[in-house]
C-alpha atoms as a PDB file:
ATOM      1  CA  UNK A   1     266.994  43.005  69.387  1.00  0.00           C
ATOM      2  CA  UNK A   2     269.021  39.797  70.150  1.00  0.00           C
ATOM      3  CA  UNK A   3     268.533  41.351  73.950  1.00  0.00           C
ATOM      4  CA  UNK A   4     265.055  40.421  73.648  1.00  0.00           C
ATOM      5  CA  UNK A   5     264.716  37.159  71.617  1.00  0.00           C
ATOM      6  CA  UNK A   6     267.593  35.976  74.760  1.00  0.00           C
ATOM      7  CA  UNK A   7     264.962  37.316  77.121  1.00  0.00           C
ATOM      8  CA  UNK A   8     262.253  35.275  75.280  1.00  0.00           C
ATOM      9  CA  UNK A   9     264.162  32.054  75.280  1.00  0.00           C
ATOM     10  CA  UNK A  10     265.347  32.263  79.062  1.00  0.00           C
ATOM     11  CA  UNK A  11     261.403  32.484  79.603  1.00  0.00           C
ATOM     12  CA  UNK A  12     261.014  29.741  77.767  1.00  0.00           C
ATOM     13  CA  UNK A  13     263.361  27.755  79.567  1.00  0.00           C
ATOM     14  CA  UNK A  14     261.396  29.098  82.737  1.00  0.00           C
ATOM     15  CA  UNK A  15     258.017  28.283  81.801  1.00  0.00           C
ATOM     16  CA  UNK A  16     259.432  24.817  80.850  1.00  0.00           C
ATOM     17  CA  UNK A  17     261.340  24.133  83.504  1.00  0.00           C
ATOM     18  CA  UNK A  18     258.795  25.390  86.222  1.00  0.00           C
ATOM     19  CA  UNK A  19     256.239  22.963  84.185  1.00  0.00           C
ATOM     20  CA  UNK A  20     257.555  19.750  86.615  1.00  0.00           C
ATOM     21  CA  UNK A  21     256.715  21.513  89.450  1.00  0.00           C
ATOM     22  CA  UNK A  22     253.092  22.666  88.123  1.00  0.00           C
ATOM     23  CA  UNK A  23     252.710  18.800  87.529  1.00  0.00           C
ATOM     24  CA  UNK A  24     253.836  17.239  90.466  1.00  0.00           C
ATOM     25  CA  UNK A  25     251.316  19.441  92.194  1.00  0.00           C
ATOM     26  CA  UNK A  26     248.449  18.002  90.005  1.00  0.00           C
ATOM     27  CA  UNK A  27     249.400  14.369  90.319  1.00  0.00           C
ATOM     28  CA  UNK A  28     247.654  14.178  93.401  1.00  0.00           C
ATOM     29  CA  UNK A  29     244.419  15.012  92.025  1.00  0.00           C
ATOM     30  CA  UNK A  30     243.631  13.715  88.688  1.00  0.00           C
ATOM     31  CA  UNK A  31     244.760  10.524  86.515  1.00  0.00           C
ATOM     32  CA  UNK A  32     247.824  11.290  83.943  1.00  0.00           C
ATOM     33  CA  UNK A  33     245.900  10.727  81.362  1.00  0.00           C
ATOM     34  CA  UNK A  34     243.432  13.251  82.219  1.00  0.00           C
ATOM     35  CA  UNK A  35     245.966  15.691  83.012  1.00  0.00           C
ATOM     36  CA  UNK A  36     247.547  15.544  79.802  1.00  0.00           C
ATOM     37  CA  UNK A  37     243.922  15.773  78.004  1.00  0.00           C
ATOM     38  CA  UNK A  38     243.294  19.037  80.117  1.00  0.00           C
ATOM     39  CA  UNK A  39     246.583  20.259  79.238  1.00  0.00           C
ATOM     40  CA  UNK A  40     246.623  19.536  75.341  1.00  0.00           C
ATOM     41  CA  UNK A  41     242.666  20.289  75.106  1.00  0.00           C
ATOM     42  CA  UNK A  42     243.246  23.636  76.275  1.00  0.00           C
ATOM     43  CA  UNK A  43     246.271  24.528  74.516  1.00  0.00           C
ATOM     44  CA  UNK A  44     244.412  23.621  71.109  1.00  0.00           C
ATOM     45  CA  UNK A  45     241.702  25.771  72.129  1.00  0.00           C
ATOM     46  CA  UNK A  46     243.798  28.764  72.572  1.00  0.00           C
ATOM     47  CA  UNK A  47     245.802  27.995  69.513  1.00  0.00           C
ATOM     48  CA  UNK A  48     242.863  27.599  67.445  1.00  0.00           C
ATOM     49  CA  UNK A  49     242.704  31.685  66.966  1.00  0.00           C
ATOM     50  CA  UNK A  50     246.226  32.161  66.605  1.00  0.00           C
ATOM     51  CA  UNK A  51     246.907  29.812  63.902  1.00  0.00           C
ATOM     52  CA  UNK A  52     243.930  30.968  61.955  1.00  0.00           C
ATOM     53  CA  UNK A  53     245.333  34.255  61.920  1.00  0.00           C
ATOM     54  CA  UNK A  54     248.970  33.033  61.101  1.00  0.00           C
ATOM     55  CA  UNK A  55     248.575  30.350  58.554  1.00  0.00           C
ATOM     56  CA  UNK A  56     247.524  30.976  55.037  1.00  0.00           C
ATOM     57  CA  UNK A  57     246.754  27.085  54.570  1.00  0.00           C
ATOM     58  CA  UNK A  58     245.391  25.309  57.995  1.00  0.00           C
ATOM     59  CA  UNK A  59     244.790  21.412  56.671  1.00  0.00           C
ATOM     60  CA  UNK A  60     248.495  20.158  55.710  1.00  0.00           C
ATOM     61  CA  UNK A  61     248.908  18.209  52.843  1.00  0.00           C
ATOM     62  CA  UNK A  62     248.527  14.275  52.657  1.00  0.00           C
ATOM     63  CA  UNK A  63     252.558  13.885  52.977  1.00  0.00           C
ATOM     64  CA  UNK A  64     252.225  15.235  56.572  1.00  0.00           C
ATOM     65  CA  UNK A  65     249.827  13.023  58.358  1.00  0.00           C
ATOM     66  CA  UNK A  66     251.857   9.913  58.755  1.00  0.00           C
ATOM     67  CA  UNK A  67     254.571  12.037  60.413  1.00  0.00           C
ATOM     68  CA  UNK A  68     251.770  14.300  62.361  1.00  0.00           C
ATOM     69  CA  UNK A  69     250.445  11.028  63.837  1.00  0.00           C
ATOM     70  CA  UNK A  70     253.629   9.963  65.361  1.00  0.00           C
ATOM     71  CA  UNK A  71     254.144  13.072  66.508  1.00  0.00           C
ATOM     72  CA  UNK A  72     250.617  12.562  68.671  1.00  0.00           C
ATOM     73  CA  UNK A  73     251.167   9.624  69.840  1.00  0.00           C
ATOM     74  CA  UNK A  74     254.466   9.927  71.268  1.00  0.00           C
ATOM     75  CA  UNK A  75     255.116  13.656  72.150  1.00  0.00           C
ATOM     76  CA  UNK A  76     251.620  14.444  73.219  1.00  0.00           C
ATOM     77  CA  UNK A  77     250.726  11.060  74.191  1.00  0.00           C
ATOM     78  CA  UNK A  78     252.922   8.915  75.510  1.00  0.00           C
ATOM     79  CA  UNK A  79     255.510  11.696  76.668  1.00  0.00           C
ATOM     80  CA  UNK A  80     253.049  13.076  79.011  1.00  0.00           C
ATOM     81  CA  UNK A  81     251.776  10.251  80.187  1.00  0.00           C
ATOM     82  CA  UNK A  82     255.320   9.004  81.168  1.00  0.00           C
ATOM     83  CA  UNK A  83     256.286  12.278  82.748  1.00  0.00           C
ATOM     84  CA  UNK A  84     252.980  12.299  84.592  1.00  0.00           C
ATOM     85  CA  UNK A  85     253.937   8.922  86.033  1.00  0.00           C
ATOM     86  CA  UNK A  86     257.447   9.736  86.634  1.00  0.00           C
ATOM     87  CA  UNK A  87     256.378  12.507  88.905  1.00  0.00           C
ATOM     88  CA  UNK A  88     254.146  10.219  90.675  1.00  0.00           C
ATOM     89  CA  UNK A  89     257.557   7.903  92.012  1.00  0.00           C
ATOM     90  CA  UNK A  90     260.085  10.707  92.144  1.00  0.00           C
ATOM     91  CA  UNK A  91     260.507  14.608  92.759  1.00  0.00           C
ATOM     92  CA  UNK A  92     259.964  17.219  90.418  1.00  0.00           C
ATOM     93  CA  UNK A  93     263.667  17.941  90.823  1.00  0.00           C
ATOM     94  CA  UNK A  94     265.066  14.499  89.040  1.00  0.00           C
ATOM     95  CA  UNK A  95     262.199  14.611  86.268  1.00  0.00           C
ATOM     96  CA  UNK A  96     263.617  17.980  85.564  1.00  0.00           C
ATOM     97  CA  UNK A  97     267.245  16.945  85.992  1.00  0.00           C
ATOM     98  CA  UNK A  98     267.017  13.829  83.677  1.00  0.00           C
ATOM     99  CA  UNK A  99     264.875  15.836  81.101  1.00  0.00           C
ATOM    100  CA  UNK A 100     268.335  17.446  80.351  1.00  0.00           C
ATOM    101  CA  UNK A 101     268.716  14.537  78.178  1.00  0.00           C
ATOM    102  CA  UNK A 102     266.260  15.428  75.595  1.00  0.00           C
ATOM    103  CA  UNK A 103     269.230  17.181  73.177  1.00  0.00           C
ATOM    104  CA  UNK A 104     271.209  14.436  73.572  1.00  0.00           C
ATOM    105  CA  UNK A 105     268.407  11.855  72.384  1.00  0.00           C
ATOM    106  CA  UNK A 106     267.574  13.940  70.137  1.00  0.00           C
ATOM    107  CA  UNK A 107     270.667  14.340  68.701  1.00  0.00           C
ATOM    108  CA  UNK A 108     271.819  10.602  68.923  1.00  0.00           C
ATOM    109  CA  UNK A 109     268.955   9.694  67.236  1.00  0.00           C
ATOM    110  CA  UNK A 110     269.273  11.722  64.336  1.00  0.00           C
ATOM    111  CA  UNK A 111     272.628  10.516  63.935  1.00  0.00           C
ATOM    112  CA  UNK A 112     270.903   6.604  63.062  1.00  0.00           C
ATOM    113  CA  UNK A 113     267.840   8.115  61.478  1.00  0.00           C
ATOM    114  CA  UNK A 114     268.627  11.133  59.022  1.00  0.00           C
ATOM    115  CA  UNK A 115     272.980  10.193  59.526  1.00  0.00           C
ATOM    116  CA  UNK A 116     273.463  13.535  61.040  1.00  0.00           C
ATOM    117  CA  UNK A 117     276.931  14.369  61.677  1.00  0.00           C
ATOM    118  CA  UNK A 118     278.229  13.250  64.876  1.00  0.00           C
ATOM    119  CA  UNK A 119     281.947  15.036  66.636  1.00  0.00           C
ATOM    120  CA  UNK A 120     283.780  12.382  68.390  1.00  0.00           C
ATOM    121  CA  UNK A 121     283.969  14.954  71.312  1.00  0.00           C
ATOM    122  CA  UNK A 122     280.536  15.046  71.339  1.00  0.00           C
ATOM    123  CA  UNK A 123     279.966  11.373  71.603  1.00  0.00           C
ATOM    124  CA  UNK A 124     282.181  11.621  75.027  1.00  0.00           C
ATOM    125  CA  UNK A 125     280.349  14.274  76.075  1.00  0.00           C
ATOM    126  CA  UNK A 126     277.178  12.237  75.734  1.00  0.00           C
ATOM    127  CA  UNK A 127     278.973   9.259  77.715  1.00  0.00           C
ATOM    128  CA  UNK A 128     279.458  12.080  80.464  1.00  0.00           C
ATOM    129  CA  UNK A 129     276.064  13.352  80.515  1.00  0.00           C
ATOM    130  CA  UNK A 130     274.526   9.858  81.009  1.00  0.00           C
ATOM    131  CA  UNK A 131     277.114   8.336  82.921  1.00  0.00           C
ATOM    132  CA  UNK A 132     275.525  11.583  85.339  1.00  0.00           C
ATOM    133  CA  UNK A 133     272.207  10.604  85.047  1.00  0.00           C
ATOM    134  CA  UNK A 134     272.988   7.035  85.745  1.00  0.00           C
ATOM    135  CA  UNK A 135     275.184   8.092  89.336  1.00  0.00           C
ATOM    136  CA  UNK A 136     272.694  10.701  90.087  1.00  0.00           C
ATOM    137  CA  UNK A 137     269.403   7.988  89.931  1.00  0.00           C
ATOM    138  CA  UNK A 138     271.453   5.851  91.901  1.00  0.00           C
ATOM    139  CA  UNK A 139     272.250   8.580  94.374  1.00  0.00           C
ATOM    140  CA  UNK A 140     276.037   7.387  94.030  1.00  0.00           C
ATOM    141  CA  UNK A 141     275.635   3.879  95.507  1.00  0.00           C
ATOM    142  CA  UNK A 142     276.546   1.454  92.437  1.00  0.00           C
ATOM    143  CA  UNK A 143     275.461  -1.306  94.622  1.00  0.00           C
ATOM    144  CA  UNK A 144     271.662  -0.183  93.477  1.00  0.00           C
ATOM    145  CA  UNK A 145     272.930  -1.142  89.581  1.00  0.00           C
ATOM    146  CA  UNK A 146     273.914  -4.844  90.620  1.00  0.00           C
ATOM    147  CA  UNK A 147     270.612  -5.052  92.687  1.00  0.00           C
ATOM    148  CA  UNK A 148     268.208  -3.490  89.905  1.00  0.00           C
ATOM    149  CA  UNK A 149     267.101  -1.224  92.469  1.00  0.00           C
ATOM    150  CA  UNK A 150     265.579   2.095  90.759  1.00  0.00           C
ATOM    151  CA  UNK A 151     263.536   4.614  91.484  1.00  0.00           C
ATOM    152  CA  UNK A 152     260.479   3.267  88.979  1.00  0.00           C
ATOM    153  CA  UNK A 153     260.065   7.387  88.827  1.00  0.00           C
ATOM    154  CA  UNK A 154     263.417   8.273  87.002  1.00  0.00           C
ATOM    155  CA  UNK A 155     262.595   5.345  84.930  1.00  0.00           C
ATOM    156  CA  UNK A 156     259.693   6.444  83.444  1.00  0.00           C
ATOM    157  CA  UNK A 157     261.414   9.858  83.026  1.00  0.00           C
ATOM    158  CA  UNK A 158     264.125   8.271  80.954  1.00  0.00           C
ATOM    159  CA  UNK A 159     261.367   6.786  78.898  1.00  0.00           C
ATOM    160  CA  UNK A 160     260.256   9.883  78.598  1.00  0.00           C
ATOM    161  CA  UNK A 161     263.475  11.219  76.860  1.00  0.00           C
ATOM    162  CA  UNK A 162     263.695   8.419  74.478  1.00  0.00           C
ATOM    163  CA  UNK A 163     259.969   9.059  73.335  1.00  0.00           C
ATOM    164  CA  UNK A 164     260.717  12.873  73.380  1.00  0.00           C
ATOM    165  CA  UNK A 165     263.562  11.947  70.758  1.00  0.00           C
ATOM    166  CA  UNK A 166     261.742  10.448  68.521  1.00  0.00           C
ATOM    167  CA  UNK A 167     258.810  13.376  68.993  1.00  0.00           C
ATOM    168  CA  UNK A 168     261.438  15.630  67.323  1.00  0.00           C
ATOM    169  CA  UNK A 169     262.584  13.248  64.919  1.00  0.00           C
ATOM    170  CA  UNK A 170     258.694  13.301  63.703  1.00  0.00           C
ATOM    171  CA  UNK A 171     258.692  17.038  63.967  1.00  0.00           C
ATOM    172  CA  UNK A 172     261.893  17.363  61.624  1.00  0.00           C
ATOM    173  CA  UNK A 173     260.048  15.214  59.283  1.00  0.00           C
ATOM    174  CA  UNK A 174     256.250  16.742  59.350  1.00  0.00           C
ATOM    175  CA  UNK A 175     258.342  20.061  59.211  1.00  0.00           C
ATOM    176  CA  UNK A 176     259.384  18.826  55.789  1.00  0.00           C
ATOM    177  CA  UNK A 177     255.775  19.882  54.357  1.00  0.00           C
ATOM    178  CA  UNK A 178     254.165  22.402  57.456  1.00  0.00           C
ATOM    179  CA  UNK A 179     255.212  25.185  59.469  1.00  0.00           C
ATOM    180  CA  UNK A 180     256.766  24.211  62.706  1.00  0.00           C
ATOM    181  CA  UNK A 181     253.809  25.907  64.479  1.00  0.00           C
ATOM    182  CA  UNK A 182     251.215  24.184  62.129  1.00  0.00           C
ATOM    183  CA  UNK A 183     252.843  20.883  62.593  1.00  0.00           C
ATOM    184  CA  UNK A 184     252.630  21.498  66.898  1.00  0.00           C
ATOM    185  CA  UNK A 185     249.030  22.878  66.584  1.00  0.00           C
ATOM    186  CA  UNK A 186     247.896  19.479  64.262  1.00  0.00           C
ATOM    187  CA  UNK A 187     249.786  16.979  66.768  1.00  0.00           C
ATOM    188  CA  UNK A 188     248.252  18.207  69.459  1.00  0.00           C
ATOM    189  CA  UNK A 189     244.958  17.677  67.754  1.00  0.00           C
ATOM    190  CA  UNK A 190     245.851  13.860  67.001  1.00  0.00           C
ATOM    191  CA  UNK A 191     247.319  13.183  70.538  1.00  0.00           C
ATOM    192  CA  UNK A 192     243.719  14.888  72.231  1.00  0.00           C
ATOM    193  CA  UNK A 193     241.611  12.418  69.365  1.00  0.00           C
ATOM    194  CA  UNK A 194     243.813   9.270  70.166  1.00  0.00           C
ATOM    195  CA  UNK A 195     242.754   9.966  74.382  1.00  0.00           C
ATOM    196  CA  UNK A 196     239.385  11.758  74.231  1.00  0.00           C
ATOM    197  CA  UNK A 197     237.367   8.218  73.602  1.00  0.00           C
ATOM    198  CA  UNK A 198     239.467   6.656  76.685  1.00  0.00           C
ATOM    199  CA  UNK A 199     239.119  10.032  78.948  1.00  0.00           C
ATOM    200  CA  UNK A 200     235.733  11.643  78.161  1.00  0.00           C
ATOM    201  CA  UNK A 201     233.913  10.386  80.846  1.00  0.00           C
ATOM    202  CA  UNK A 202     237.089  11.459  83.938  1.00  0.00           C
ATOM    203  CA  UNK A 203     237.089  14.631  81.923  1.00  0.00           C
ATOM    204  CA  UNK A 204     233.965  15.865  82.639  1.00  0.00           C
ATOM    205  CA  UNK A 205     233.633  14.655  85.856  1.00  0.00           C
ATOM    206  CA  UNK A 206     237.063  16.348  87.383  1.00  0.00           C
ATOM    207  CA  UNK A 207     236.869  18.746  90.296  1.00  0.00           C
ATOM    208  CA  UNK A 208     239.648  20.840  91.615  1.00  0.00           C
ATOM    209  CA  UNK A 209     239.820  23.838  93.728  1.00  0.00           C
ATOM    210  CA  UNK A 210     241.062  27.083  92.676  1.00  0.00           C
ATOM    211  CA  UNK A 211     244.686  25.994  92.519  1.00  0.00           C
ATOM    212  CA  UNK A 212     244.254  22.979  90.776  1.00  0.00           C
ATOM    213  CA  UNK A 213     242.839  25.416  87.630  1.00  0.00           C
ATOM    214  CA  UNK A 214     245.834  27.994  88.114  1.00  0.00           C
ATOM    215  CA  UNK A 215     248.354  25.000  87.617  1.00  0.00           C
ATOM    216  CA  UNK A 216     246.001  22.939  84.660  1.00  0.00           C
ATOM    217  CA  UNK A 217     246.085  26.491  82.802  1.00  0.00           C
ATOM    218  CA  UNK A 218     249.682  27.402  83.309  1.00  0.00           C
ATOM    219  CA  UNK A 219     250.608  23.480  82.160  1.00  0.00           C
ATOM    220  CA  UNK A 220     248.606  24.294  78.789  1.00  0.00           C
ATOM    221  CA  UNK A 221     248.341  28.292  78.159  1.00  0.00           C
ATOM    222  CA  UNK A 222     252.033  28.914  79.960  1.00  0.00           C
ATOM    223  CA  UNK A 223     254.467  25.911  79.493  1.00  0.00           C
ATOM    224  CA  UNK A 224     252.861  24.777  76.191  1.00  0.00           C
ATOM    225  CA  UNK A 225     251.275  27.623  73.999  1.00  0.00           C
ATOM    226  CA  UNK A 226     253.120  30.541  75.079  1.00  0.00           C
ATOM    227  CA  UNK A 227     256.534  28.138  76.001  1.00  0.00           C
ATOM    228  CA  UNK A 228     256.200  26.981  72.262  1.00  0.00           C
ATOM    229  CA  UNK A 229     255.595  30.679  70.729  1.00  0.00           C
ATOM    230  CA  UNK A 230     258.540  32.111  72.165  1.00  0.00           C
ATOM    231  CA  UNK A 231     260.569  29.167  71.282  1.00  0.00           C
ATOM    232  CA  UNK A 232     259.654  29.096  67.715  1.00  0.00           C
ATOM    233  CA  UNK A 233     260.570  33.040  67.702  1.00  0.00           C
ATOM    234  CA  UNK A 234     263.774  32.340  69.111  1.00  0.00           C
ATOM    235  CA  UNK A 235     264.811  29.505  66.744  1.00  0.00           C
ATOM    236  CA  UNK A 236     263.353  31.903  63.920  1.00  0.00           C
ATOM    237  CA  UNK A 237     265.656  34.691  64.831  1.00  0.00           C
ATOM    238  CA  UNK A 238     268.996  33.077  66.451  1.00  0.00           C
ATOM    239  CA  UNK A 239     268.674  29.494  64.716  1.00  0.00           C
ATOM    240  CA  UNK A 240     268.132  26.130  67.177  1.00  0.00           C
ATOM    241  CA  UNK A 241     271.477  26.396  67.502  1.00  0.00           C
ATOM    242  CA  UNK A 242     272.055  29.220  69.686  1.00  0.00           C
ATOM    243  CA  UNK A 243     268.425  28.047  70.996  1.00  0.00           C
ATOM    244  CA  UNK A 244     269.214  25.030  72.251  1.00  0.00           C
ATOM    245  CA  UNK A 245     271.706  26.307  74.316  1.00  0.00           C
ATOM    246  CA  UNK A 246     268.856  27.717  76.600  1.00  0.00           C
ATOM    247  CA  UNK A 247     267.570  24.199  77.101  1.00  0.00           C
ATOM    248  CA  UNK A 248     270.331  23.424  79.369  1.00  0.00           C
ATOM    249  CA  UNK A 249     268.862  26.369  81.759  1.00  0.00           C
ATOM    250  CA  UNK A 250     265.236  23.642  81.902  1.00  0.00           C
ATOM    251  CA  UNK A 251     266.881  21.766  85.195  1.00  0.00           C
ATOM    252  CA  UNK A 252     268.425  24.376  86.788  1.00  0.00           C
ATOM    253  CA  UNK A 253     264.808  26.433  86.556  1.00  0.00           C
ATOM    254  CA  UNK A 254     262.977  23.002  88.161  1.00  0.00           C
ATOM    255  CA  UNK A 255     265.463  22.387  91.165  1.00  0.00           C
ATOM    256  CA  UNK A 256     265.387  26.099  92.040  1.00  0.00           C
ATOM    257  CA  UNK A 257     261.164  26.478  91.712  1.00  0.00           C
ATOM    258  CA  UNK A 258     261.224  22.923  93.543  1.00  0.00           C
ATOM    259  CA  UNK A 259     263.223  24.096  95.952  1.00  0.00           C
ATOM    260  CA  UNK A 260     261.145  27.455  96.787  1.00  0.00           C
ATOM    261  CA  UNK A 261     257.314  25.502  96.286  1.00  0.00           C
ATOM    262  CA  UNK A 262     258.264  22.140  97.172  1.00  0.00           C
ATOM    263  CA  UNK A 263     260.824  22.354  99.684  1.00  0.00           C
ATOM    264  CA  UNK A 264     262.521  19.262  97.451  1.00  0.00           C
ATOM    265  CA  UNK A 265     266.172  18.705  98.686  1.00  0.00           C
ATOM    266  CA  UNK A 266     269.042  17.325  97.173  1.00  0.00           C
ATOM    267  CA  UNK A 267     271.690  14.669  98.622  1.00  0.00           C
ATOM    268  CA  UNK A 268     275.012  15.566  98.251  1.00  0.00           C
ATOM    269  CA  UNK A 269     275.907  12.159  95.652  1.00  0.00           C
ATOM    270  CA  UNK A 270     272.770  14.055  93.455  1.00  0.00           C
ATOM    271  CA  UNK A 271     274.653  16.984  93.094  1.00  0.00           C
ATOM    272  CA  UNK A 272     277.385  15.885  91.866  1.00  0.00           C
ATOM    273  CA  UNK A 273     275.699  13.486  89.462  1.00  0.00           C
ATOM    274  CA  UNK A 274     273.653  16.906  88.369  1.00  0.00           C
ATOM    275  CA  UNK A 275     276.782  18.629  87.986  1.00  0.00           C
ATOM    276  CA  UNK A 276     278.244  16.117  85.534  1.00  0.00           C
ATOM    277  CA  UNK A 277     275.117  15.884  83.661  1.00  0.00           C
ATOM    278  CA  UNK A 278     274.929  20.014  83.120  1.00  0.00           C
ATOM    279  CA  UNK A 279     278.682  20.230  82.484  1.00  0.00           C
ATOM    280  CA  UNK A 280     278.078  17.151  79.542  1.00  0.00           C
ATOM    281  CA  UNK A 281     274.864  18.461  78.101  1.00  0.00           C
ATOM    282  CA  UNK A 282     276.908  21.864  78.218  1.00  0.00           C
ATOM    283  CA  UNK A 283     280.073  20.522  76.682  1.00  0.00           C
ATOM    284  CA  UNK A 284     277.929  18.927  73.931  1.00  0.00           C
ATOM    285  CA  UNK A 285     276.309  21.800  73.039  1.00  0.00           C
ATOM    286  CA  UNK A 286     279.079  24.216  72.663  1.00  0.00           C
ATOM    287  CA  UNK A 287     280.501  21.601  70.572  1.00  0.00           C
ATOM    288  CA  UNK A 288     277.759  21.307  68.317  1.00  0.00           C
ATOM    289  CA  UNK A 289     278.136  25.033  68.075  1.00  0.00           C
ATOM    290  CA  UNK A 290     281.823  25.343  66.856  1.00  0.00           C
ATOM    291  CA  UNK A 291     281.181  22.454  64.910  1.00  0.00           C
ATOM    292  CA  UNK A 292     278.245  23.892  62.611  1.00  0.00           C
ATOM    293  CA  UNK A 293     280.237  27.443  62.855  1.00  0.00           C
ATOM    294  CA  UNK A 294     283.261  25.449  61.036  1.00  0.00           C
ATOM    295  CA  UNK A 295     281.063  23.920  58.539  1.00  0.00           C
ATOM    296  CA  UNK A 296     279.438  26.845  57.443  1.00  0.00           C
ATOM    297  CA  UNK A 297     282.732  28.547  57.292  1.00  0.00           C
ATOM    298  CA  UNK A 298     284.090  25.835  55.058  1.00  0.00           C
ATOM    299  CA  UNK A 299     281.043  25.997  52.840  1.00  0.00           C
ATOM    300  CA  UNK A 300     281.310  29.649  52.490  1.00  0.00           C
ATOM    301  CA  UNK A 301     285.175  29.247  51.552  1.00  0.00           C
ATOM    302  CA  UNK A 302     284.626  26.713  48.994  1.00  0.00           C
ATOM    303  CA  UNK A 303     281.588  28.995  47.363  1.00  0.00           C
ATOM    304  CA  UNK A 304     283.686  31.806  47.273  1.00  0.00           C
ATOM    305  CA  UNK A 305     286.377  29.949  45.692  1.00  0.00           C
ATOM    306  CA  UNK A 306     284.238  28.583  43.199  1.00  0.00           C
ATOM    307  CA  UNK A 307     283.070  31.983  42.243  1.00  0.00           C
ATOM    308  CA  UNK A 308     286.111  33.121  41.623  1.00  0.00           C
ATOM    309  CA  UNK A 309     286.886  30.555  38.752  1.00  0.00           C
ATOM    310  CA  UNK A 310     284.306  31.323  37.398  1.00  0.00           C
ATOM    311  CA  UNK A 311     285.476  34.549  36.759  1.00  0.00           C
END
């Protein structure tokens, strides 16, 4: 069974990861913001059936709705948006690349919002991963850091990251009251209300050939309702633990698929700024592993032990 749920997850990390490519080849014919309003308009639309048939309760209670807005304005919102512009500037291959970031926001974040526990090793590893990111936007000439001179691409990526991290931190928190599948569903309803009044009128008036479609319905039916489906099995069955360890596949899955549709290269200085990244994002993770697998050891100890005095 775990066989499968792995199977599901490295799709996930496929359908995610293959989602830079499918963007940078719709850049060049439609505004970011209409992109993302074709993307999340869909994805509602398809959703809509699904979640009536999964959900016992669809409107979530009033607790919800501050933390459901957030989560539509930044993580269908403004993370698009940014991405959309990022791969505008710069190659599928960095967007993807830097995106390996997100767990590491994510994490960091959580540590000054909800005071989740931090490992020193794990701090290090997050100095590593950047310290990657950092050589690898500046294609290892540290000259470009003294002269401000950035792709504005990988900049908007990073932004990207940051607003990705505080996405989840609105998830954790609408996830307090909702399902996580509910709470997805409902910010993707708020992000498409906050752009509709802006967008309507490019909306309706988009045209695209035959391709355009294919990559507008595997942005919203492939890396965002199905991507999101198997990812909420897999957390379901093997926790977001073991999950998130599939993330770190996202990159990898973009440089090879921009590689093969693309024909996006890489310069030997962005390899080895890649590398690092992967190897801190990986190091961090396997950390956080043995870290949670110690505390829930030493819980389970200290239960035990208090059972027994009680006897």
């Amino acid at each position: 069974m775990k066989g499968f749920i792995y199977t599901l997850l490295i799709l996930t990390s496929m359908l995610w990861g293959g989602n830079f490519v499918a963007s940078k080849l719709l850049v060049d014919h439609a505004e970011p913001l209409t992109l993302v309003l074709f993307r999340w308009g869909i994805a509602i639309i398809v959703w809509l059936p699904i979640v009536l048939k999964k959900e016992r309760k669809i409107l979530p209670p009033r607790a919800a709705w501050l933390p459901l807005l957030l989560m539509g304005l930044t993580g269908v919102l403004l993370f698009n948006v940014c991405m959309f512009y990022a791969l505008e500037h710069t190659t599928a291959t960095n967007t993807g690349l830097i995106s390996a970031l997100n767990p590491i926001m994510i994490a960091l974040l959580s540590f000054i919002i909800y005071r989740d526990r931090l490992h020193t090793l794990q701090i290090v590893a997050m100095c590593v991963s950047f310290s990657g990111v950092i050589y690898f936007i500046l294609q290892g000439d540290l000259s470009r850091l003294w002269l401000m001179s950035f792709n504005i691409g990988d900049l908007w990526m990073l932004g990207s990251v940051l607003i990705w991290g505080i996405y989840s931190i609105a998830s954790k928190w609408a996830m307090m009251y909702i399902s996580p599948f509910l709470s997805t569903f409902w910010g993707g309803i708020i992000g498409v209300l906050f752009m509709l009044p802006l967008e309507w009128r490019n909306l309706i008036s988009t045209t695209g050939d035959t391709w355009f479609w294919i990559g507008i319905a595997y942005t919203s039916v492939g890396a965002t309702v199905a991507a999101m489906m198997f990812w909420n099995i897999g957390v379901q069955r093997v926790g977001g633990t073991q999950a998130g360890m599939f993330l770190n596949l996202n990159p990898i899955f973009t440089g090879v698929f921009a590689y093969l549709i693309l024909n996006e290269q890489m310069t030997m200085q962005q390899w080895i700024g890649a590398i690092i990244v992967l190897c801190g994002v990986f190091a961090f993770t396997i950390i956080g592993i043995k870290t949670t697998r110690e505390e829930q050891r030493r819980h389970e100890q200290n239960n035990a032990e208090q059972a027994s005095c009680v006897h």
